[in-house]
PDB file of N, CA and C in Angstrom:
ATOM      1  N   UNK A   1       9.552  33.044  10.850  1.00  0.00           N
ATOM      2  CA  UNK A   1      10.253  32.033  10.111  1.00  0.00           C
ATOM      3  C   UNK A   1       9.627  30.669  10.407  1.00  0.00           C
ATOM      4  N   UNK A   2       9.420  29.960   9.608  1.00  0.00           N
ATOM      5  CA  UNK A   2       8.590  29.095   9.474  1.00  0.00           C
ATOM      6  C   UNK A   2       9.842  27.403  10.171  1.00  0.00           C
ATOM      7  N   UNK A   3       9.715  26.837  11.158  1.00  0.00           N
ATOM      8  CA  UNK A   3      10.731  26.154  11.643  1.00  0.00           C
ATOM      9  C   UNK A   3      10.440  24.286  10.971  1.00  0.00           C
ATOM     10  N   UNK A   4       8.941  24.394  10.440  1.00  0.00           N
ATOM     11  CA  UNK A   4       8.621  22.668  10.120  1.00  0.00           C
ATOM     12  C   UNK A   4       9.306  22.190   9.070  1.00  0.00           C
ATOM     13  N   UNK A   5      10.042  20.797   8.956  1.00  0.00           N
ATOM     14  CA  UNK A   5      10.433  20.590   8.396  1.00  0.00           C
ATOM     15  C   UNK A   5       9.681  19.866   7.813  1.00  0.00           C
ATOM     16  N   UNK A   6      10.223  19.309   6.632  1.00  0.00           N
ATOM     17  CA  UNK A   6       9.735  17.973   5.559  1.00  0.00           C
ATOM     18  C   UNK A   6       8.819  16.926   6.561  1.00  0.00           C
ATOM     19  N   UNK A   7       9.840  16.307   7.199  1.00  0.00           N
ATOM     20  CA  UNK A   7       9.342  14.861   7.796  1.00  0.00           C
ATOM     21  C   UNK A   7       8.437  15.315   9.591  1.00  0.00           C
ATOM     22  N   UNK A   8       8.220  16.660   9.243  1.00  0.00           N
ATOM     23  CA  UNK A   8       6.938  16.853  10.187  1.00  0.00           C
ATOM     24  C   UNK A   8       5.626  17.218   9.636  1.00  0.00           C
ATOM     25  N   UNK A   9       5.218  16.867   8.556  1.00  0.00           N
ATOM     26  CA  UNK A   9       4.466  16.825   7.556  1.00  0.00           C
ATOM     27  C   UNK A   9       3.973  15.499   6.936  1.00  0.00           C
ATOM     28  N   UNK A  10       5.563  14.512   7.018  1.00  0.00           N
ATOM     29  CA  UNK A  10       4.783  13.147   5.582  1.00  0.00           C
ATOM     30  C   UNK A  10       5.676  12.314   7.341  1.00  0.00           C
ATOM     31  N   UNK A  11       5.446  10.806   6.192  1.00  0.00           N
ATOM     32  CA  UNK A  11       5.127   9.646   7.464  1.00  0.00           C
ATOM     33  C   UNK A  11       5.746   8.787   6.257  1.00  0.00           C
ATOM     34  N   UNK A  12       6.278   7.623   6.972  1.00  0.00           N
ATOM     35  CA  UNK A  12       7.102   6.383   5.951  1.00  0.00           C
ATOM     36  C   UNK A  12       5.397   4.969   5.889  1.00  0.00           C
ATOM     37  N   UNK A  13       5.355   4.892   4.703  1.00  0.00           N
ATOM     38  CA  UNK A  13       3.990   3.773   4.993  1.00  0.00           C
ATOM     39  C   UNK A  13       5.172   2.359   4.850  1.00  0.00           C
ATOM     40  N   UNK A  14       4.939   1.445   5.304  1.00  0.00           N
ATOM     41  CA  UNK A  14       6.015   0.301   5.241  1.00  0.00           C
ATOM     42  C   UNK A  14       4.711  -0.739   4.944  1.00  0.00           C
ATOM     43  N   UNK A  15       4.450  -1.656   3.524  1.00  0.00           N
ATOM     44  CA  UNK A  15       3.650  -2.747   3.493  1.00  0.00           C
ATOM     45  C   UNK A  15       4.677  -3.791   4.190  1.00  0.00           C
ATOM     46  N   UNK A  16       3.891  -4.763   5.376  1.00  0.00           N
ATOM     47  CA  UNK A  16       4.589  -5.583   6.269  1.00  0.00           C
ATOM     48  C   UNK A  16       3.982  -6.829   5.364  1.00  0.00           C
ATOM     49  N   UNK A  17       2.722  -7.334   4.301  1.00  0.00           N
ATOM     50  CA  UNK A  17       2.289  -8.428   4.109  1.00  0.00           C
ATOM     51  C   UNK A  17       1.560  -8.210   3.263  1.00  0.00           C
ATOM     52  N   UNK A  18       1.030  -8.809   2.481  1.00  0.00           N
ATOM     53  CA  UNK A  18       0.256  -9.399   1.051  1.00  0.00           C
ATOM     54  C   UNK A  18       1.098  -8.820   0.318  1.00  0.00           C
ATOM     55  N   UNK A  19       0.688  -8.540  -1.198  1.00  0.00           N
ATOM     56  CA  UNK A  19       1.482  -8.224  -2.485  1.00  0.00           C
ATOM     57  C   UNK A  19       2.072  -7.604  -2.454  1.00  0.00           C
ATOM     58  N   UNK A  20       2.248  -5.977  -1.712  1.00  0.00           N
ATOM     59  CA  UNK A  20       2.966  -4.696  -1.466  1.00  0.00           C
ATOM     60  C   UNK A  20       3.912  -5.157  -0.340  1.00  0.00           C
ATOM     61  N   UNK A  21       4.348  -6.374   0.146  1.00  0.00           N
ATOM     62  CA  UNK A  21       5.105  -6.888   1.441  1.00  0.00           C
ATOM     63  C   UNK A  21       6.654  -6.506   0.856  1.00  0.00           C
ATOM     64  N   UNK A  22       7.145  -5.456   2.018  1.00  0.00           N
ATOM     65  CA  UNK A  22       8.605  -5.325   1.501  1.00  0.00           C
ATOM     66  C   UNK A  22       8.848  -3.245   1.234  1.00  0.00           C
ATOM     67  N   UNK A  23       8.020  -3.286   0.255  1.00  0.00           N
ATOM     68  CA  UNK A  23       7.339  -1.926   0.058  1.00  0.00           C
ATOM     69  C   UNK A  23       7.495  -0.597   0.983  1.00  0.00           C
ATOM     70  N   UNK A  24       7.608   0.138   0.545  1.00  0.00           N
ATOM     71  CA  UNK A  24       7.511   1.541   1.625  1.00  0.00           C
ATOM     72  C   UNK A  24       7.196   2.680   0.541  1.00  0.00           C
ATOM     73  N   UNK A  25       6.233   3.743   0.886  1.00  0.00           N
ATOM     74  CA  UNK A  25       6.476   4.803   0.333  1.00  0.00           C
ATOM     75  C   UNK A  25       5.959   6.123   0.985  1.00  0.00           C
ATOM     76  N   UNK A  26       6.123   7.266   0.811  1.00  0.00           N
ATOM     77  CA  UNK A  26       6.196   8.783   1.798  1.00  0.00           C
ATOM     78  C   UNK A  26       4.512   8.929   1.349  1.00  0.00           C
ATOM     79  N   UNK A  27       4.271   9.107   2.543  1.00  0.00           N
ATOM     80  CA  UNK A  27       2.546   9.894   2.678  1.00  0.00           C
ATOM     81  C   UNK A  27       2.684  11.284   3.374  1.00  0.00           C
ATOM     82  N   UNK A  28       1.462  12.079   2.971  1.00  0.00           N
ATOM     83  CA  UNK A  28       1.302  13.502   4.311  1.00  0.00           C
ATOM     84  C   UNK A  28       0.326  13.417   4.766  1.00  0.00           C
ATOM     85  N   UNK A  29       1.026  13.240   5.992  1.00  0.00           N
ATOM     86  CA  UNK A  29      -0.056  13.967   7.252  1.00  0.00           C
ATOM     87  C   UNK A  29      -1.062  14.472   7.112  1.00  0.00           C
ATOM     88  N   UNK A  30      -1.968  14.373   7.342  1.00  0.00           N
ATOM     89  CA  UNK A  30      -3.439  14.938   7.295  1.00  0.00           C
ATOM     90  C   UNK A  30      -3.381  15.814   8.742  1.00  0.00           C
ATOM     91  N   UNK A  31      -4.078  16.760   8.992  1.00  0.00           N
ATOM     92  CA  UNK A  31      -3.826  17.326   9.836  1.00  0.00           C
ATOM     93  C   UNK A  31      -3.277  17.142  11.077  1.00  0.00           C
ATOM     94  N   UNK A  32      -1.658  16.927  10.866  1.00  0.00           N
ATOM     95  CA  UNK A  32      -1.050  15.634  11.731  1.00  0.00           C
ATOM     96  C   UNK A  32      -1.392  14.354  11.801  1.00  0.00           C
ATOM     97  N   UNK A  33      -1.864  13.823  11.204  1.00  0.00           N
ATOM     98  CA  UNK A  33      -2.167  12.531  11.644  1.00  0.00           C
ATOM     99  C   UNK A  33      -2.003  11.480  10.085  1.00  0.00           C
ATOM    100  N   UNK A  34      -1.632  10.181  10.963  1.00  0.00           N
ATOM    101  CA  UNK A  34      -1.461   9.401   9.631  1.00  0.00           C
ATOM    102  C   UNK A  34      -2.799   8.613   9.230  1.00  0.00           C
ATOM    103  N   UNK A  35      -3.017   7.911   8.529  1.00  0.00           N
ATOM    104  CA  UNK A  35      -4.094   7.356   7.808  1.00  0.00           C
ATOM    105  C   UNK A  35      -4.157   5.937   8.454  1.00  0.00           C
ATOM    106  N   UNK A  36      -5.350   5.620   9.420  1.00  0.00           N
ATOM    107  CA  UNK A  36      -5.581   4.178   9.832  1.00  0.00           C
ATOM    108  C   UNK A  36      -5.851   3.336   8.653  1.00  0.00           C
ATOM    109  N   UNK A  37      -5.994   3.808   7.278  1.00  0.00           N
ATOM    110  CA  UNK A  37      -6.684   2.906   6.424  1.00  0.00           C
ATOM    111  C   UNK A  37      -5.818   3.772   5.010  1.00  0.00           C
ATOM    112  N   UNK A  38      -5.353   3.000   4.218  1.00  0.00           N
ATOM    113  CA  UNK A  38      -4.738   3.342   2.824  1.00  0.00           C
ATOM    114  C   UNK A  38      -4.604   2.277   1.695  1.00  0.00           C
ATOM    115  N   UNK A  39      -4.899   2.624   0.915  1.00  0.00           N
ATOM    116  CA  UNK A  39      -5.111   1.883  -0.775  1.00  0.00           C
ATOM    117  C   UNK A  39      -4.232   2.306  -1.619  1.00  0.00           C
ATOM    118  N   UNK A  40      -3.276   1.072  -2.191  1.00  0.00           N
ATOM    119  CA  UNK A  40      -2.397   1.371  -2.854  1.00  0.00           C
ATOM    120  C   UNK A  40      -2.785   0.635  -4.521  1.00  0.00           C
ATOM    121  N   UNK A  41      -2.200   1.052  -5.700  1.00  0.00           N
ATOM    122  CA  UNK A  41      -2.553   0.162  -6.863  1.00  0.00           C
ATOM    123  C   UNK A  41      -0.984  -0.399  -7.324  1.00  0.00           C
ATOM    124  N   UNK A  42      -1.066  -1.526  -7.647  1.00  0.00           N
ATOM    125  CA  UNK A  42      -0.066  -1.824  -7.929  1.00  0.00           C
ATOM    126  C   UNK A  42      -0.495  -2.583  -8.861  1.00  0.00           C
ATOM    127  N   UNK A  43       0.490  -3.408 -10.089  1.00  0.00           N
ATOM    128  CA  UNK A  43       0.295  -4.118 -10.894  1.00  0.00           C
ATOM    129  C   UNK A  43       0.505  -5.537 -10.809  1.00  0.00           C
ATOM    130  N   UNK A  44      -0.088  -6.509 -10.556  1.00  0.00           N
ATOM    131  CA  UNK A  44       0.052  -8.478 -10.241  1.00  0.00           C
ATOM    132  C   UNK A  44      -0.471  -8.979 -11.327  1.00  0.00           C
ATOM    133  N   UNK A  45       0.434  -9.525 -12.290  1.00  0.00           N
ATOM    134  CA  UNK A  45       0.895 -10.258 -13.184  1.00  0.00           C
ATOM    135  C   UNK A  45       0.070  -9.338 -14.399  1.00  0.00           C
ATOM    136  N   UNK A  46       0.533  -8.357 -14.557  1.00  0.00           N
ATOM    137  CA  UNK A  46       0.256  -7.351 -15.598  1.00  0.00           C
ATOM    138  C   UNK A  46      -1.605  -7.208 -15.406  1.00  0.00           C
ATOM    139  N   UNK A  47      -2.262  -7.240 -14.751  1.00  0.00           N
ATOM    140  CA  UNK A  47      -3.093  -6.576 -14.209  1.00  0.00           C
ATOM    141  C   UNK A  47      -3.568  -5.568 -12.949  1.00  0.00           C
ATOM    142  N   UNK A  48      -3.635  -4.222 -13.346  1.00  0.00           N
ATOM    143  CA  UNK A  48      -3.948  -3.278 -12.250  1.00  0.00           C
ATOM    144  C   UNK A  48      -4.935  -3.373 -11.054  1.00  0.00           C
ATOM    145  N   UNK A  49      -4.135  -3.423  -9.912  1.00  0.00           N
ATOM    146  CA  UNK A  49      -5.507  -4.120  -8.858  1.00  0.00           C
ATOM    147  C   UNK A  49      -5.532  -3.481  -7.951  1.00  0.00           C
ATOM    148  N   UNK A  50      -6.371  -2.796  -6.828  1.00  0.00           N
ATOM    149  CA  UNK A  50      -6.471  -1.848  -6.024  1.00  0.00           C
ATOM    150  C   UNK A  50      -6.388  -2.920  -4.508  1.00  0.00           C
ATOM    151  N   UNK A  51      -5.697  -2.513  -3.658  1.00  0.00           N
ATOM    152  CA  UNK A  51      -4.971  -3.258  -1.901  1.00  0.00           C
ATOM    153  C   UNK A  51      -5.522  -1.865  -1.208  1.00  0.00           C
ATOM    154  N   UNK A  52      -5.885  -2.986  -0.392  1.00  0.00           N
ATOM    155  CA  UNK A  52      -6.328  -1.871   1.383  1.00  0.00           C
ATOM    156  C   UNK A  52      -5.421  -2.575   2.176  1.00  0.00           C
ATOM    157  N   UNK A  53      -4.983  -1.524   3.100  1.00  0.00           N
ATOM    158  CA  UNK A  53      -4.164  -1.930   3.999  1.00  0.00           C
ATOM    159  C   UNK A  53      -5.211  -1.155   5.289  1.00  0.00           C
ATOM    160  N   UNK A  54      -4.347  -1.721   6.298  1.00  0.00           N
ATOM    161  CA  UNK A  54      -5.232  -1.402   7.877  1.00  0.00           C
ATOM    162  C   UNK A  54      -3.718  -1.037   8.368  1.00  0.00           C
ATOM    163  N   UNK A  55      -3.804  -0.048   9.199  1.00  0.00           N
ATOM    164  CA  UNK A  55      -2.492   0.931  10.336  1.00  0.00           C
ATOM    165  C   UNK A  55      -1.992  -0.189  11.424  1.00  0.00           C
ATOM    166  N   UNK A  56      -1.138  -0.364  11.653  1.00  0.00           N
ATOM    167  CA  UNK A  56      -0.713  -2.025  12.725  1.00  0.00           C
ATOM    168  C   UNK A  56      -0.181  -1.335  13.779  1.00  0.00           C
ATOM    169  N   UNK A  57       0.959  -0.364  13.432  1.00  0.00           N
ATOM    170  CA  UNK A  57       1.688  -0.226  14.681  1.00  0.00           C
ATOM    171  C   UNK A  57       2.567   1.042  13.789  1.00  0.00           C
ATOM    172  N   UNK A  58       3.130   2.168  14.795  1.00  0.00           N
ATOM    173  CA  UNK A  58       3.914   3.033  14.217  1.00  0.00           C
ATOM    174  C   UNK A  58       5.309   3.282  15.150  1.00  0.00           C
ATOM    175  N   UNK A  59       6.411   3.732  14.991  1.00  0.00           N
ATOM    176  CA  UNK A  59       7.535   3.806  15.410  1.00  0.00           C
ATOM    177  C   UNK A  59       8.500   5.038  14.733  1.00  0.00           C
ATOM    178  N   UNK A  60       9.049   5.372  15.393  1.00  0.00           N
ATOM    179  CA  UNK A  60       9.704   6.685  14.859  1.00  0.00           C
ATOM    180  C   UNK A  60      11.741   6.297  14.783  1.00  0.00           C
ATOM    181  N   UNK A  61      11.883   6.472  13.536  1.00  0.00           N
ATOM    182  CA  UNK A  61      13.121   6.219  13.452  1.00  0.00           C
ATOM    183  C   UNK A  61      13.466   7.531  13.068  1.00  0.00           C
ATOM    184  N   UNK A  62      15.113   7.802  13.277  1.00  0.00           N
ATOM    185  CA  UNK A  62      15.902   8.873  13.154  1.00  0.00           C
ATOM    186  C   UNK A  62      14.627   9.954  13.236  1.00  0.00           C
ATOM    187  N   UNK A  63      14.138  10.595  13.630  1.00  0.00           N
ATOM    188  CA  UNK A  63      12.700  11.593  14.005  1.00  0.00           C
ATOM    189  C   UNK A  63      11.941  11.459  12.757  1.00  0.00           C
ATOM    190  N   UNK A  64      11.386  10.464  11.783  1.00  0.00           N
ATOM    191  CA  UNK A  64      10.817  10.414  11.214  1.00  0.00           C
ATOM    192  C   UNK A  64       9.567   9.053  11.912  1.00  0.00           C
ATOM    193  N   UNK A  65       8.400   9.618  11.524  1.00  0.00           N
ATOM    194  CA  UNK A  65       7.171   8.705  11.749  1.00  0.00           C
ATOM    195  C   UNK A  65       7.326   7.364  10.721  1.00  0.00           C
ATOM    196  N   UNK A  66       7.401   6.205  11.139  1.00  0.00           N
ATOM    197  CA  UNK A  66       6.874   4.712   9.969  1.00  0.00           C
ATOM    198  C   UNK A  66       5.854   3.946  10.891  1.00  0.00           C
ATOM    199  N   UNK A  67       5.057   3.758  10.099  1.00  0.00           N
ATOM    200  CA  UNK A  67       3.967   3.658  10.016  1.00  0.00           C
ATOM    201  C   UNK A  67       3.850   2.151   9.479  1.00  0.00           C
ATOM    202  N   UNK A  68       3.197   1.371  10.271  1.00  0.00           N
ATOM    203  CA  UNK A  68       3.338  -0.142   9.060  1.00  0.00           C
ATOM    204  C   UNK A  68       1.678  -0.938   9.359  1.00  0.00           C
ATOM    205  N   UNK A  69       1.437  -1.291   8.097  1.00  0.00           N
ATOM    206  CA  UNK A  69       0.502  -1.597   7.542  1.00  0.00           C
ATOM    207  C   UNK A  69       0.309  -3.172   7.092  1.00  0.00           C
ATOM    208  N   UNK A  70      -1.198  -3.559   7.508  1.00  0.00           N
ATOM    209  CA  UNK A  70      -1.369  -4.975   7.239  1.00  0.00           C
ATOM    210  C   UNK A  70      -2.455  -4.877   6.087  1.00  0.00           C
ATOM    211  N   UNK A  71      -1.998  -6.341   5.391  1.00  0.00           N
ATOM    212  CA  UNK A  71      -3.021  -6.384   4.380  1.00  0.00           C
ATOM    213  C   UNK A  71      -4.490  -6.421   4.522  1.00  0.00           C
ATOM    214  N   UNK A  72      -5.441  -5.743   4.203  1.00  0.00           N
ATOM    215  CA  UNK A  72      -7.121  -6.334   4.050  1.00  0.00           C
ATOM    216  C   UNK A  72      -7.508  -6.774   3.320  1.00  0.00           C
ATOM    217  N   UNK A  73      -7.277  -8.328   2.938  1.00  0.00           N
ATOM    218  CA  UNK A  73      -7.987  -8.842   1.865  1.00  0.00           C
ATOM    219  C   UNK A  73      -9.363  -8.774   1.749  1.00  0.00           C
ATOM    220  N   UNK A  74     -10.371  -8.716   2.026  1.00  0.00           N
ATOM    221  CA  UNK A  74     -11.380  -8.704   2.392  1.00  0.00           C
ATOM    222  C   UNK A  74     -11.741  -7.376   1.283  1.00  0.00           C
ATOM    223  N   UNK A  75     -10.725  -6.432   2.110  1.00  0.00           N
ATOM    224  CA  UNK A  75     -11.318  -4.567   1.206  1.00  0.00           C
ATOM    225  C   UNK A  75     -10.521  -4.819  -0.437  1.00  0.00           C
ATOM    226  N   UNK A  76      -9.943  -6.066  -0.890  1.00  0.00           N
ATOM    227  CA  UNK A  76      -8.894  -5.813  -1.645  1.00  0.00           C
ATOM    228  C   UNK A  76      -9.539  -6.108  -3.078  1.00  0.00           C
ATOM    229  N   UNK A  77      -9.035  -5.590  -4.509  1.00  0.00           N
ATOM    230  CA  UNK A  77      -9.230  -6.854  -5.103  1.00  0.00           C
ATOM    231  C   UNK A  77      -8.611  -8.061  -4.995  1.00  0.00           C
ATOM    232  N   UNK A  78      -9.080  -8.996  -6.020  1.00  0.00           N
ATOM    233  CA  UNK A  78      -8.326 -10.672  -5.658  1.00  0.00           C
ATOM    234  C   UNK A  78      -7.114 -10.528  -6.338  1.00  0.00           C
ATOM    235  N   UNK A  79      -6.119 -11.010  -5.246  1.00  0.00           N
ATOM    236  CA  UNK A  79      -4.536 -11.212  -5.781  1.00  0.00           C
ATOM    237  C   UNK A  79      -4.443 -12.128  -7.372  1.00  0.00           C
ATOM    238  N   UNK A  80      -5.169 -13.118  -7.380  1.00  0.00           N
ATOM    239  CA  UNK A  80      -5.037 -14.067  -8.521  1.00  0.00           C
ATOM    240  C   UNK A  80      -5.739 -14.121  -9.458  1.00  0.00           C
ATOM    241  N   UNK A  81      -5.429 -13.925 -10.988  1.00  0.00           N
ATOM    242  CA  UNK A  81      -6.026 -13.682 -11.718  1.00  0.00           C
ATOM    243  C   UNK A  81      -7.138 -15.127 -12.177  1.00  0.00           C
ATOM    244  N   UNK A  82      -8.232 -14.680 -12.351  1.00  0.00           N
ATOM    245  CA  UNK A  82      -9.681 -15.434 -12.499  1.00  0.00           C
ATOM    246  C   UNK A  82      -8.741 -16.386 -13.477  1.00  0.00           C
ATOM    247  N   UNK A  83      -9.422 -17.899 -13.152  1.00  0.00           N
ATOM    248  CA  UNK A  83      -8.875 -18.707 -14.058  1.00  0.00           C
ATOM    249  C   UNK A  83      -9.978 -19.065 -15.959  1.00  0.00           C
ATOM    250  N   UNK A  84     -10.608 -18.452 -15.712  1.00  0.00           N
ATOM    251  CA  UNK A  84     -11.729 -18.238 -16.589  1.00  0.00           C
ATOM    252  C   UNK A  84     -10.872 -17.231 -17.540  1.00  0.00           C
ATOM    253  N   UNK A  85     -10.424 -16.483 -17.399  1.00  0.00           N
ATOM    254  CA  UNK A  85      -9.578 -15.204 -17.933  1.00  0.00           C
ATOM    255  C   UNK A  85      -8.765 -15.755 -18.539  1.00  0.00           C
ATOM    256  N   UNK A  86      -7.800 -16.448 -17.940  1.00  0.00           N
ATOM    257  CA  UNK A  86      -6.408 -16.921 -18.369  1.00  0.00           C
ATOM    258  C   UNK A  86      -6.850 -17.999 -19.405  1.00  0.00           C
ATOM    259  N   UNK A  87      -7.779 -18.820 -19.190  1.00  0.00           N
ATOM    260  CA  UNK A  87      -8.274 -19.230 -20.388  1.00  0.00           C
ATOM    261  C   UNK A  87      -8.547 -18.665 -22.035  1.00  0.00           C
ATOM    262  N   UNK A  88      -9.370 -17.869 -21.594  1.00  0.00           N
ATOM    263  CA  UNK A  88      -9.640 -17.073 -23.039  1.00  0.00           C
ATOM    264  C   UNK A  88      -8.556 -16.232 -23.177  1.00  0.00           C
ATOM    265  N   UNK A  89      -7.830 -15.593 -22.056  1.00  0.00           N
ATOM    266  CA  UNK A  89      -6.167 -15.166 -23.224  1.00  0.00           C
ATOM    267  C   UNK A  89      -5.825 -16.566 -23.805  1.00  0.00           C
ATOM    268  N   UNK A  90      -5.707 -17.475 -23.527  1.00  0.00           N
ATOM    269  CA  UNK A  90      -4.657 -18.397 -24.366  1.00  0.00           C
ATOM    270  C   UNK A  90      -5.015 -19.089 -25.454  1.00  0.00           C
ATOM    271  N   UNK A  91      -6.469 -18.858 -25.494  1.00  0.00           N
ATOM    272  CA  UNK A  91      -7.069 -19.248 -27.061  1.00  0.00           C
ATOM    273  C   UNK A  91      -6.893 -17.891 -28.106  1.00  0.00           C
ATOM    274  N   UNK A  92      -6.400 -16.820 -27.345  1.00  0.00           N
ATOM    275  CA  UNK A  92      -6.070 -15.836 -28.573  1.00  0.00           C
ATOM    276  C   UNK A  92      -5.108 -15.981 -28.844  1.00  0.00           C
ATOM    277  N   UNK A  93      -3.886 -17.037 -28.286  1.00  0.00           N
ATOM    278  CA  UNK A  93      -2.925 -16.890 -28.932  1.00  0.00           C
ATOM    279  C   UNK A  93      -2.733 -18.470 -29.991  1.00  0.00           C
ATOM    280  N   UNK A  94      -3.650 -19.196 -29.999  1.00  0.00           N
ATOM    281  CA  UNK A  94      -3.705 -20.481 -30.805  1.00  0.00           C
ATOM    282  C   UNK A  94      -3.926 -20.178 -32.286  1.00  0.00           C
TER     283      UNK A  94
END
């Protein structure tokens, strides 16, 4: 009989800072182990943009693993949309 449960398998990711700050969502374990490094996509100001996060510190609540994560701007795309861009949208709407 197989005794593992759910949450000995996945891990809580918690974004602590940049755009995903606030954030949490369920990952699995890689052969036990959580991910020092994870990329999330999310959408900032209706453009799709790919975030690296770096592993900070982990803690186990009620016997579940959380896991919390700092931003890498550096690995990220840019939070703010090019101001060159926002330009030429607004001459399509003149």
């Amino acid at each position: 009989m197989n005794t593992e449960q759910p949450s000995d398998r996945e891990y809580i990711v918690e974004y602590i800072d940049g755009p995903l700050a606030g954030e949490s969502e369920r990952r699995y374990l890689v052969r036990g182990e959580y991910d020092d490094e994870v990329t999330a996509v999310a959408a900032v100001e209706g453009l799709e943009s790919q975030f690296a996060y770096t592993a900070a510190d982990t803690r186990e609540i009620n016997g579940q693993l959380h896991v919390r994560y700092r931003f890498d701007a550096p690995d990220s795309d840019p939070v703010e949309a090019d101001a060159e861009d926002n330009r030429a949208n607004d001459s399509d709407f003149r």
